[in-house]
Structures are given as structure tokens and as C-alpha cells.
N, C-alpha and C. Protein backbone atom coordinates (compact mmCIF):
# COMPACT_ATOMS: atom_id res chain seq x y z
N UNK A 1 0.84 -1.16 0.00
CA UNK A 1 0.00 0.00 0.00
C UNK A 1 0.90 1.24 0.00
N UNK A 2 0.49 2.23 -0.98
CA UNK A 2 1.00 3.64 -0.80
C UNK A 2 0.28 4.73 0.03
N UNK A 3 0.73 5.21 0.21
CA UNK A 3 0.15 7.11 0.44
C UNK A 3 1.01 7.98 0.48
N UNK A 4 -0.05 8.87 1.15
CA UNK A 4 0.25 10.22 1.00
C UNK A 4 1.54 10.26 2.18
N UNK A 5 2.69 11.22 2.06
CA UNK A 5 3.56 11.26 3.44
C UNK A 5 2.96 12.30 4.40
N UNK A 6 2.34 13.17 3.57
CA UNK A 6 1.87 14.32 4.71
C UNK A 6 0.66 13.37 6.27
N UNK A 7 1.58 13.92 7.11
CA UNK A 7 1.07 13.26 8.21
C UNK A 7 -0.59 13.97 8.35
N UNK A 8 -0.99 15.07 8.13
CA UNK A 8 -1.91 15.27 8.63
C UNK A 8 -3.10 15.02 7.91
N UNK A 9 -2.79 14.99 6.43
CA UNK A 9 -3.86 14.38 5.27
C UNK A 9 -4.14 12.63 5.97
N UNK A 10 -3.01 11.62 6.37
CA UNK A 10 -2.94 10.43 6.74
C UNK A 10 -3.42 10.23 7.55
N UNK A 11 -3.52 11.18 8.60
CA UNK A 11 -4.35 10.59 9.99
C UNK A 11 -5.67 10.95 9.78
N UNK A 12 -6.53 12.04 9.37
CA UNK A 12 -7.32 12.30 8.57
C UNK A 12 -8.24 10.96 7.94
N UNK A 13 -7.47 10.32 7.18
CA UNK A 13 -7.69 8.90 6.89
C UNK A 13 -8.08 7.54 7.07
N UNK A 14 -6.81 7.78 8.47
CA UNK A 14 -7.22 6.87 9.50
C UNK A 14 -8.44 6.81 10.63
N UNK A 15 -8.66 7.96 10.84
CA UNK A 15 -9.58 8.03 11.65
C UNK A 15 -11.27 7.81 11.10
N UNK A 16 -10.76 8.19 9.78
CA UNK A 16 -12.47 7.96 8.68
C UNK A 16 -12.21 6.39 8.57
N UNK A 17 -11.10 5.35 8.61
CA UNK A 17 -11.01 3.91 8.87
C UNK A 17 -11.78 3.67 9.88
N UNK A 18 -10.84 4.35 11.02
CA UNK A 18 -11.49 3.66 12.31
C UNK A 18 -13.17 3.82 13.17
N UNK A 19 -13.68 4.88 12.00
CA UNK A 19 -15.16 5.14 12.14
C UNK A 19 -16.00 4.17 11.18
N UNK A 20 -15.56 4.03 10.28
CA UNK A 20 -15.60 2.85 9.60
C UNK A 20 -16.05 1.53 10.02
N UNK A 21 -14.75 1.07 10.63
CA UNK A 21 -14.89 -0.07 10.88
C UNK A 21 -15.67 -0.30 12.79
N UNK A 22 -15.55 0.86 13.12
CA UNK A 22 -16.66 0.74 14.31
C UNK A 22 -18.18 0.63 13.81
N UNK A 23 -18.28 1.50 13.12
CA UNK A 23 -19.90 1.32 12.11
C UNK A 23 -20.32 -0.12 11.58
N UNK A 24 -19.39 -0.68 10.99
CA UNK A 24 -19.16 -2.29 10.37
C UNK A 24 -19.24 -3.17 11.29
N UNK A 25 -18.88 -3.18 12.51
CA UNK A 25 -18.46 -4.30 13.52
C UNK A 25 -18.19 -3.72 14.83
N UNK A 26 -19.11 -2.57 15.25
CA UNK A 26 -19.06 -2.48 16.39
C UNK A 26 -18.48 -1.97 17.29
N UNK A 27 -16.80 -2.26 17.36
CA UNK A 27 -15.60 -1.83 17.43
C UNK A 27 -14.46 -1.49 16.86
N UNK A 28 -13.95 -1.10 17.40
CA UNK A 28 -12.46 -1.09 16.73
C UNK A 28 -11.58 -1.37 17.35
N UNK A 29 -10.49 -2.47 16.23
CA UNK A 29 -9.23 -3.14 16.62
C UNK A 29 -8.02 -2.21 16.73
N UNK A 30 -7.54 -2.34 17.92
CA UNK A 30 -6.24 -1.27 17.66
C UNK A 30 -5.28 -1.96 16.33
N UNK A 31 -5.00 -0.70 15.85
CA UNK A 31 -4.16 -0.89 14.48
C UNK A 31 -3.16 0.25 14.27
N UNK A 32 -1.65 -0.54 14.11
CA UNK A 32 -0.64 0.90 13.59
C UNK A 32 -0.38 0.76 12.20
N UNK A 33 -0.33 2.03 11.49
CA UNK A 33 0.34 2.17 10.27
C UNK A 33 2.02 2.37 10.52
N UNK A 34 2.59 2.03 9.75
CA UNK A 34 4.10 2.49 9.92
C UNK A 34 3.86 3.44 8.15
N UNK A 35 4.53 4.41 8.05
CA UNK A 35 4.70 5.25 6.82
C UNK A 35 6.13 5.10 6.60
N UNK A 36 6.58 5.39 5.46
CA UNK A 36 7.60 4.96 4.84
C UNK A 36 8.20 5.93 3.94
N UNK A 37 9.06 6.42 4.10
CA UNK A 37 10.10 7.42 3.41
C UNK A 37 9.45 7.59 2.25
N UNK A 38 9.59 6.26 1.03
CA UNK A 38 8.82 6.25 0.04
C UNK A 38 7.68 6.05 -0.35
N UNK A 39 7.28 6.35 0.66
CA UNK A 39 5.31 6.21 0.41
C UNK A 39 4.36 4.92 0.48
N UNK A 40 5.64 4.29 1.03
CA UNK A 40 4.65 2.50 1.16
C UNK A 40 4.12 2.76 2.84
N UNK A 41 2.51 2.05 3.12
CA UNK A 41 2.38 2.10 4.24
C UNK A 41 2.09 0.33 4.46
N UNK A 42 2.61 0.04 6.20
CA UNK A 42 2.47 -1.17 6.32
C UNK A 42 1.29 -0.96 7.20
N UNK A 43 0.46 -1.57 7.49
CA UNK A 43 -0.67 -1.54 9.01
C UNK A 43 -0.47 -2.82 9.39
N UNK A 44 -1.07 -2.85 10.57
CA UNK A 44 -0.73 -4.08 11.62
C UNK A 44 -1.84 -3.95 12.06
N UNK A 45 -2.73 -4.74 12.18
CA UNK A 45 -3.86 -4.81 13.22
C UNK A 45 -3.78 -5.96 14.38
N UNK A 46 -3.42 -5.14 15.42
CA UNK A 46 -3.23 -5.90 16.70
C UNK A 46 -4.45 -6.76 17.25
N UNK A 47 -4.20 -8.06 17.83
CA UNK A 47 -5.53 -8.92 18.06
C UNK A 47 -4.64 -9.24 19.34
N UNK A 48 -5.44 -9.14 20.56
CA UNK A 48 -4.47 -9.46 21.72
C UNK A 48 -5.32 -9.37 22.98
N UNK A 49 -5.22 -9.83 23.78
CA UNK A 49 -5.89 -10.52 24.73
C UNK A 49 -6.34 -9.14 25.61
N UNK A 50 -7.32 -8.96 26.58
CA UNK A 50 -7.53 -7.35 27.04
C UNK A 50 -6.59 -7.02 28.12
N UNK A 51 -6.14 -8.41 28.70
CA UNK A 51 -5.15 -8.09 29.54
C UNK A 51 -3.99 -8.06 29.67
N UNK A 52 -3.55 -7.79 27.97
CA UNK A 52 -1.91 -8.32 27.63
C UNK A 52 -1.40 -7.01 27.20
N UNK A 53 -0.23 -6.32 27.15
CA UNK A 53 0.23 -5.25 27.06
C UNK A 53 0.67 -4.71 25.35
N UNK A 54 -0.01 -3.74 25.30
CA UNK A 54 0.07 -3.78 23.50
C UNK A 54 1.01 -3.80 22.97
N UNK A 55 2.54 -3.58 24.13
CA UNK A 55 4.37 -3.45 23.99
C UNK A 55 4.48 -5.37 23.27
N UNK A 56 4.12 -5.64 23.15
CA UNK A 56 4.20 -7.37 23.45
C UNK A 56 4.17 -7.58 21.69
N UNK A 57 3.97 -6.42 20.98
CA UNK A 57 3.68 -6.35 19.96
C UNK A 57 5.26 -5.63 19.21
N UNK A 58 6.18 -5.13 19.66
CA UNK A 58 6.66 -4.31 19.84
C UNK A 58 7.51 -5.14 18.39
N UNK A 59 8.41 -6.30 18.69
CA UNK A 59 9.38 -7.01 17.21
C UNK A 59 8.99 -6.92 16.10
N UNK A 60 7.23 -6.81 15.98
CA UNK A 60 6.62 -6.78 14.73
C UNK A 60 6.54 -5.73 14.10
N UNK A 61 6.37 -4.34 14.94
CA UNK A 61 6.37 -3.04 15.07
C UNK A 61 7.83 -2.68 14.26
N UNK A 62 8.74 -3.09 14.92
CA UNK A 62 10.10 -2.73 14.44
C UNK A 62 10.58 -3.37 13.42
N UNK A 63 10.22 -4.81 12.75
CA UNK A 63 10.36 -5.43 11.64
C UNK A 63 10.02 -4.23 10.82
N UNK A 64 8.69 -3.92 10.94
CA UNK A 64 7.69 -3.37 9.64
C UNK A 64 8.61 -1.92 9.53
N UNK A 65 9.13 -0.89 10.28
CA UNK A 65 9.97 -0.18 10.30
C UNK A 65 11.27 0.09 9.72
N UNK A 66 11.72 -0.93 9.84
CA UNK A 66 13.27 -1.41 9.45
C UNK A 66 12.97 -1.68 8.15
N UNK A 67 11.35 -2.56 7.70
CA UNK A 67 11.52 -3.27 6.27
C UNK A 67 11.14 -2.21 5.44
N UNK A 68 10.20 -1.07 5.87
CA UNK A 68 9.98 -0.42 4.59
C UNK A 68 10.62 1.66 5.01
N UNK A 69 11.63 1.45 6.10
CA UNK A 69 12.41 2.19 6.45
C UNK A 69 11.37 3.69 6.97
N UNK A 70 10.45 3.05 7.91
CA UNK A 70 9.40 3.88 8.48
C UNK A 70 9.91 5.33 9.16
N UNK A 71 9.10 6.09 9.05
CA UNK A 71 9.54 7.57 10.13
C UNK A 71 8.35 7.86 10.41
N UNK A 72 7.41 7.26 10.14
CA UNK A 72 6.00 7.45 11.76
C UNK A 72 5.37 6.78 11.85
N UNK A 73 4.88 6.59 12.76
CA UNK A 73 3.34 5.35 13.39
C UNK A 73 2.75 6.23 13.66
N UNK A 74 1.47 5.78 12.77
CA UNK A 74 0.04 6.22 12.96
C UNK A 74 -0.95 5.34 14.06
N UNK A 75 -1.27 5.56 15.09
CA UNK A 75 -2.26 4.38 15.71
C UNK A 75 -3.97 5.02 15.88
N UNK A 76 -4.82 4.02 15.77
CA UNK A 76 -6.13 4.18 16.33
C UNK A 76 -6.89 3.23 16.90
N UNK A 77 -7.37 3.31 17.71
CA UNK A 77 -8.16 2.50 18.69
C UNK A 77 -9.20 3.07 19.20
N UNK A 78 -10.33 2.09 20.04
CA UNK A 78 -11.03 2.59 20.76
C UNK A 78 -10.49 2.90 21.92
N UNK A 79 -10.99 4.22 23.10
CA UNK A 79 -11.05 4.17 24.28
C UNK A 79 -12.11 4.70 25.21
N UNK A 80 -12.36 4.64 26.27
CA UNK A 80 -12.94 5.42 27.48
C UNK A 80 -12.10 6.91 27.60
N UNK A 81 -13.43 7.60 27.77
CA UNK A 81 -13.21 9.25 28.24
C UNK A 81 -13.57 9.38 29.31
N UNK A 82 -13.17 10.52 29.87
CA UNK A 82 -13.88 10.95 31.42
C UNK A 82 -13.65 12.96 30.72
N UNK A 83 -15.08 13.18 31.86
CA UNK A 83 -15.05 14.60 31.83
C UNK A 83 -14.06 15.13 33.13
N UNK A 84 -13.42 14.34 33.71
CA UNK A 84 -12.21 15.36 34.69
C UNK A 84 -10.98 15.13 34.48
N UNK A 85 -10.63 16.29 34.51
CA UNK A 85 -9.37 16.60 34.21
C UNK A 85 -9.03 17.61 35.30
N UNK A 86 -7.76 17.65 35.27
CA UNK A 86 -6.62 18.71 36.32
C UNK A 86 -7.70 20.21 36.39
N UNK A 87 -7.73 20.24 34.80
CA UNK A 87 -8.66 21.41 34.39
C UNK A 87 -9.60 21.78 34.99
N UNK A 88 -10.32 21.52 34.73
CA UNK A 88 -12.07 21.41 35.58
C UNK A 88 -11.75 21.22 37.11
N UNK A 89 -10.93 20.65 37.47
CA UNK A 89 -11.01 20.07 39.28
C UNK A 89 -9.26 20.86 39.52
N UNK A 90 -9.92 21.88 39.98
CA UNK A 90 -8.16 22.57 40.16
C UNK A 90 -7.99 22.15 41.64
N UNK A 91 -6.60 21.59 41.90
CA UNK A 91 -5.86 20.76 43.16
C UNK A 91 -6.29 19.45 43.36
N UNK A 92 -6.72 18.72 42.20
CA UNK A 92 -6.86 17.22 42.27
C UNK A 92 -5.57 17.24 41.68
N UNK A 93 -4.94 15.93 42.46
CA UNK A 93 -3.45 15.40 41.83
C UNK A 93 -4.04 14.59 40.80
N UNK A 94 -2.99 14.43 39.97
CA UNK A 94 -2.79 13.19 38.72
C UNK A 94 -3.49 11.94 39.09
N UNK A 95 -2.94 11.72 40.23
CA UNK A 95 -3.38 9.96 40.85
C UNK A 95 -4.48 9.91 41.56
N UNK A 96 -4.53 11.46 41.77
CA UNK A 96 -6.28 11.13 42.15
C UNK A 96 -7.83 11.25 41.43
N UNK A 97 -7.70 11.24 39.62
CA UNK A 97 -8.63 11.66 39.10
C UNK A 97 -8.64 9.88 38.17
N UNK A 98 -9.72 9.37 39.35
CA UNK A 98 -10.29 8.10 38.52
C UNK A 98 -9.81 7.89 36.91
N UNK A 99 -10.00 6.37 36.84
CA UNK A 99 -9.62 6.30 35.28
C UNK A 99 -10.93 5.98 34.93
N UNK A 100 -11.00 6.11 33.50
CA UNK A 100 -12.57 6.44 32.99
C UNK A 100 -13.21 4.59 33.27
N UNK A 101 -12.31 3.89 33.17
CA UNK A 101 -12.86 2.59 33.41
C UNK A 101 -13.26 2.66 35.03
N UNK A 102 -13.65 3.43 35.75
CA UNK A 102 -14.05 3.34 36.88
C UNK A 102 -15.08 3.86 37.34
N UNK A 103 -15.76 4.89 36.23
CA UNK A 103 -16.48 5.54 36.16
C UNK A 103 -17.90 5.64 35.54
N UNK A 104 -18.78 5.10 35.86
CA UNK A 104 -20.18 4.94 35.24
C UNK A 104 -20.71 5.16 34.22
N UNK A 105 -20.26 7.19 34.10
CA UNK A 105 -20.84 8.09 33.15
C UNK A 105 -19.67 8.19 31.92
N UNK A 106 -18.48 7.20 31.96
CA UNK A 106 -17.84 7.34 30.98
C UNK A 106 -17.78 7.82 29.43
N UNK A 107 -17.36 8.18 28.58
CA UNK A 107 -17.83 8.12 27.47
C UNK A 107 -17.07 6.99 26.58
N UNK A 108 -16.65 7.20 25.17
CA UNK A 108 -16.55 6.07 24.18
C UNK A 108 -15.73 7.27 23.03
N UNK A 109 -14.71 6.60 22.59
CA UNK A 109 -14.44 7.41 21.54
C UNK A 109 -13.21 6.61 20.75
N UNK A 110 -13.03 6.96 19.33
CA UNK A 110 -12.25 6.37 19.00
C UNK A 110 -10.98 7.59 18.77
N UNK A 111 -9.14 7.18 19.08
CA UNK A 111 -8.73 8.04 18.86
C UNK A 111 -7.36 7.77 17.71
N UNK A 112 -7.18 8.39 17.64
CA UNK A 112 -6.11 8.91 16.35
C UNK A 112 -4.57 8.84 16.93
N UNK A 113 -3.74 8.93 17.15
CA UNK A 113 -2.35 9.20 17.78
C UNK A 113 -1.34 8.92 16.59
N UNK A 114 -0.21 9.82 16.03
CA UNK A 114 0.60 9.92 15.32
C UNK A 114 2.19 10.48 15.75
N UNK A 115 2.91 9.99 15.76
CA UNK A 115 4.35 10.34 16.02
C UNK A 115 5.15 10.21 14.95
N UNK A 116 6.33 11.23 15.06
CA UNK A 116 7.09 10.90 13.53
C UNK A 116 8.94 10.59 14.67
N UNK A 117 9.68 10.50 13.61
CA UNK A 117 10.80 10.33 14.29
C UNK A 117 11.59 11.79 14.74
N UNK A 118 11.34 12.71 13.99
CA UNK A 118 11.19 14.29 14.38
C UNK A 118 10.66 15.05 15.53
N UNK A 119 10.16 14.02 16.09
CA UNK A 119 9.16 14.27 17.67
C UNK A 119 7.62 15.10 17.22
N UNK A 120 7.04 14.98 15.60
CA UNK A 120 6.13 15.98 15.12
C UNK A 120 4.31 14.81 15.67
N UNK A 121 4.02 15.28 16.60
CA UNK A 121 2.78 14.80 17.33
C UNK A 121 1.57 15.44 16.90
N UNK A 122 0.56 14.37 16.74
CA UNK A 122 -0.91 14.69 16.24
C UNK A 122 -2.14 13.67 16.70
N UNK A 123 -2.75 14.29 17.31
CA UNK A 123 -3.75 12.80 17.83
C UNK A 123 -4.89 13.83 18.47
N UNK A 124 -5.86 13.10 17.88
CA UNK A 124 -7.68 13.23 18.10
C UNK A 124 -8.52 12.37 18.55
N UNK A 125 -9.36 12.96 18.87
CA UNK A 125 -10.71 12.06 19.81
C UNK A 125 -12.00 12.38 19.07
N UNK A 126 -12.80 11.12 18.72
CA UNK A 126 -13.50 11.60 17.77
C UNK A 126 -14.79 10.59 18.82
N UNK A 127 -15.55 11.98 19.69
CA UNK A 127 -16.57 10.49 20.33
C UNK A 127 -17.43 10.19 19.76
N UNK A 128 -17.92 8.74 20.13
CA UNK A 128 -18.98 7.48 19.97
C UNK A 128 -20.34 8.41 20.73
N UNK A 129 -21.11 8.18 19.90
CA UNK A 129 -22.42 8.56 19.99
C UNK A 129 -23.29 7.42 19.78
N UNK A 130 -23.70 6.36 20.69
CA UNK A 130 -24.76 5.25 20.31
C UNK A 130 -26.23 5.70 20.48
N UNK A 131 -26.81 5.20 19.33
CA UNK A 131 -27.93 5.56 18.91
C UNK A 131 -28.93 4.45 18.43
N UNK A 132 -30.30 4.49 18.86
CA UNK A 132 -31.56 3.26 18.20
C UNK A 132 -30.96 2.92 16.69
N UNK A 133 -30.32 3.73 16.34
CA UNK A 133 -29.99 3.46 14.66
C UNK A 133 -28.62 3.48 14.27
N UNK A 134 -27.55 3.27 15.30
CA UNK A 134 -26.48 2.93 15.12
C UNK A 134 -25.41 4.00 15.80
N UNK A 135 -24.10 4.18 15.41
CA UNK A 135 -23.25 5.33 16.15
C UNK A 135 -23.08 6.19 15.19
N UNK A 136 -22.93 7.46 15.92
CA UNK A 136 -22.66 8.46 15.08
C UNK A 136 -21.19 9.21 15.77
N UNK A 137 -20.35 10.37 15.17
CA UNK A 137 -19.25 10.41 15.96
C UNK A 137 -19.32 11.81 15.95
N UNK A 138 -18.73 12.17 16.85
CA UNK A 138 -18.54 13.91 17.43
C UNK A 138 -16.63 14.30 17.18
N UNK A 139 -16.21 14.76 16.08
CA UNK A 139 -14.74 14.74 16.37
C UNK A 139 -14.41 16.00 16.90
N UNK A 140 -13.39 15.84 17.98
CA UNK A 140 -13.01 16.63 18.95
C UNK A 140 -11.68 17.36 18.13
N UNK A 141 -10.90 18.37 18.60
CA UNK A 141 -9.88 19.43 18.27
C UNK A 141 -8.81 17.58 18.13
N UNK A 142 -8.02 18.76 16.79
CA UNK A 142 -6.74 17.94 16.71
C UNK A 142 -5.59 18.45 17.40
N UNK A 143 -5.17 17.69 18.48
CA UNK A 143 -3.91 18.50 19.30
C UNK A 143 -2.54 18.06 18.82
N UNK A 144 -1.38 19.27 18.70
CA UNK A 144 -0.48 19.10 18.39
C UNK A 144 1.00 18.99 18.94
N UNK A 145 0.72 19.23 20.17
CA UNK A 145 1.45 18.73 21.30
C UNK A 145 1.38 18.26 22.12
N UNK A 146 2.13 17.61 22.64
CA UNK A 146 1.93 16.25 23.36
C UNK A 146 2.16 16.74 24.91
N UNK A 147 0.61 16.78 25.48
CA UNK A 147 0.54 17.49 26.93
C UNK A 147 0.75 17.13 27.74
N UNK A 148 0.92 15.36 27.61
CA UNK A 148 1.66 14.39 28.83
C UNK A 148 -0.03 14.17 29.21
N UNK A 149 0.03 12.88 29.74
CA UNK A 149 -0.80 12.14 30.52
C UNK A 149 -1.39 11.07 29.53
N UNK A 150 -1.49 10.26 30.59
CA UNK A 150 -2.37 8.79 29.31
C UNK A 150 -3.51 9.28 28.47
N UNK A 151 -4.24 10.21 29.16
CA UNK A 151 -5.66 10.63 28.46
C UNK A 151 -5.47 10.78 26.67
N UNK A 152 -4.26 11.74 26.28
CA UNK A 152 -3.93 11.94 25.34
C UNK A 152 -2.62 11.02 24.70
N UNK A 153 -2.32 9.69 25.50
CA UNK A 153 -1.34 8.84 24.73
C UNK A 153 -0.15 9.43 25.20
N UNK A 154 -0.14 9.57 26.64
CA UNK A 154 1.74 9.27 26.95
C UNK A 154 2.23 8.49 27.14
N UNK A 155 1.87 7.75 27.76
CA UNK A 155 2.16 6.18 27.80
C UNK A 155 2.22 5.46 25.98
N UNK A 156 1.53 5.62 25.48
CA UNK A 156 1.86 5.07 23.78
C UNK A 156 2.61 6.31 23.15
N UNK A 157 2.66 7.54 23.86
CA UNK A 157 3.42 8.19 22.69
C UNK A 157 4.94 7.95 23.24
N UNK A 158 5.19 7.73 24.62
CA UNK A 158 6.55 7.06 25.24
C UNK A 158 7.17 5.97 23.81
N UNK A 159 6.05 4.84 24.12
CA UNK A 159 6.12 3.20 23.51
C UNK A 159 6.43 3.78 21.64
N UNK A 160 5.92 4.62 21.22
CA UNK A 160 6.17 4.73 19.54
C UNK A 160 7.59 5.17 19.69
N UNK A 161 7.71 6.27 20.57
CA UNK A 161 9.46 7.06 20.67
C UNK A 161 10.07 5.87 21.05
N UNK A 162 9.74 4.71 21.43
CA UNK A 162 11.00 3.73 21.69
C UNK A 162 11.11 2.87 20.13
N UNK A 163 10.28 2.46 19.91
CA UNK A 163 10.03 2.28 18.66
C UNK A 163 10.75 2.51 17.47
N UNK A 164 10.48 3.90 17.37
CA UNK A 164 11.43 4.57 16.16
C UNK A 164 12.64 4.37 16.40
N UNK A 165 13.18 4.88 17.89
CA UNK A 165 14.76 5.21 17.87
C UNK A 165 14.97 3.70 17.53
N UNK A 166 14.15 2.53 18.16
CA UNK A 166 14.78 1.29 18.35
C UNK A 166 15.66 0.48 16.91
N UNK A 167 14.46 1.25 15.70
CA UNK A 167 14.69 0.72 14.26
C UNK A 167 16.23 0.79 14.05
């Protein structure tokens, strides 16, 4: 497969995939693209147990890198939202603002996350809207720096930066 190199036309892309294939089947499988100097893209769609660590994936990740001489991973998946943040609740610590899996009123969204080997970051939240007649999606701001915390992929934007350098 080819494309486009411009990262932001590509994720763009991906995310109309991963609405896609939530519409088709419900969910969505986490899946990385690796992009490629010359315009070949590889994807990987991860199938892996809920309690197994998505790093576990990591040799295959770096094969596909090395083979078609990658400089970004694109990822999308589903996740859980929560409405609190640092923001909204000023002097709640980090460790004390529940994770959305703990939380009743959670929401649903599928998100976008992109890293290049340049450190150039892009990742969106596009929420799940279930409906008598199926889902519909709400896409949220595309952020372009990476603000730290899992909510927005620090923990996976850590795991891609090991990634790249690792190739």
C-alpha cells in the first residue's frame, strides 16, 4: 500500500477507517500504520488478549519499520473518556482523578495518535455517539502537542518514541 507522506492528510484517513470499521463491527481493533520514506504504508492490526500489554507487539512493530524504512506510526483505537481533568477540578493530583474505566458516566471514543521520528505529534478524539440506529461520531480538536498524561497517549506516545529510535 501507498500514500500520502503528509502526516496530517494520513491521519485524517485513519480516523475515517477507524469510524468505519466501528460502524461495520461495532468496534475497533487497535491498528498501527508504519509510513515509509517512500510512500509505502504497512498496518498491523493488533488482536491481543484485554489483559496483555500492546508493547508485546513491539518485534513486529520494528520489523515493519526497518523493512519499509518507516519515520512514523500512525495508531487508532477505541477508548474510554472521562469529563475530569486537572482542568475542571483545580488541586486534584494526577493519581487522584479516577480512570474512565471506573467511572459509570464514561464516554466512548475512537482516537487517532501519530508520532514521527522528528518528535512531530498529532492525535484526536473523535466520540462514539450510540444511537436506536447505530453510532454516530462527534470529532473533537486535533492536538499538536503532546501534553503528557495517558488521556492523550503518553504512555503510547513514550512506547512509539522507543520504537522509532529502536529501528
Amino acid at each position: 500500500m501507498t500514500a500520502s507522506t503528509d502526516l496530517p492528510t494520513f491521519c485524517d484517513w485513519m480516523l475515517k477507517n477507524a469510524k468505519e470499521e466501528h460502524q461495520r463491527a461495532g468496534q475497533t481493533a487497535p491498528t498501527i500504520a508504519v509510513l515509509g520514506r517512500t510512500g509505502r504504508v504497512a498496518v498491523y492490526k493488533m488482536r491481543h488478549r484485554p489483559d496483555a500489554s500492546l508493547r508485546m507487539h513491539s518485534p513486529a512493530i520494528i520489523g515493519m519499520l526497518r523493512e519499509i524504512d518507516g519515520w512514523a506510526l500512525v495508531f487508532y483505537t477505541e477508548c474510554w473518556t472521562s469529563e475530569i481533568t486537572m482542568k475542571n477540578r483545580p488541586g486534584i493530583h494526577v493519581d487522584d482523578i479516577p480512570r474512565p474505566r471506573e467511572m459509570p458516566d464514561r464516554g466512548e471514543a475512537v482516537r487517532v495518535l501519530a508520532i514521527t521520528e522528528d518528535g512531530e505529534y498529532r492525535a484526536q478524539l473523535s466520540m462514539i455517539r450510540r444511537g436506536a440506529f447505530g453510532s454516530s461520531f462527534e470529532d473533537g480538536p486535533v492536538v499538536t502537542q503532546l501534553p503528557g498524561g495517558e488521556a492523550w497517549g503518553g504512555s503510547t506516545s513514550e512506547w512509539f518514541t522507543q520504537l522509532l529510535a529502536a529501528k
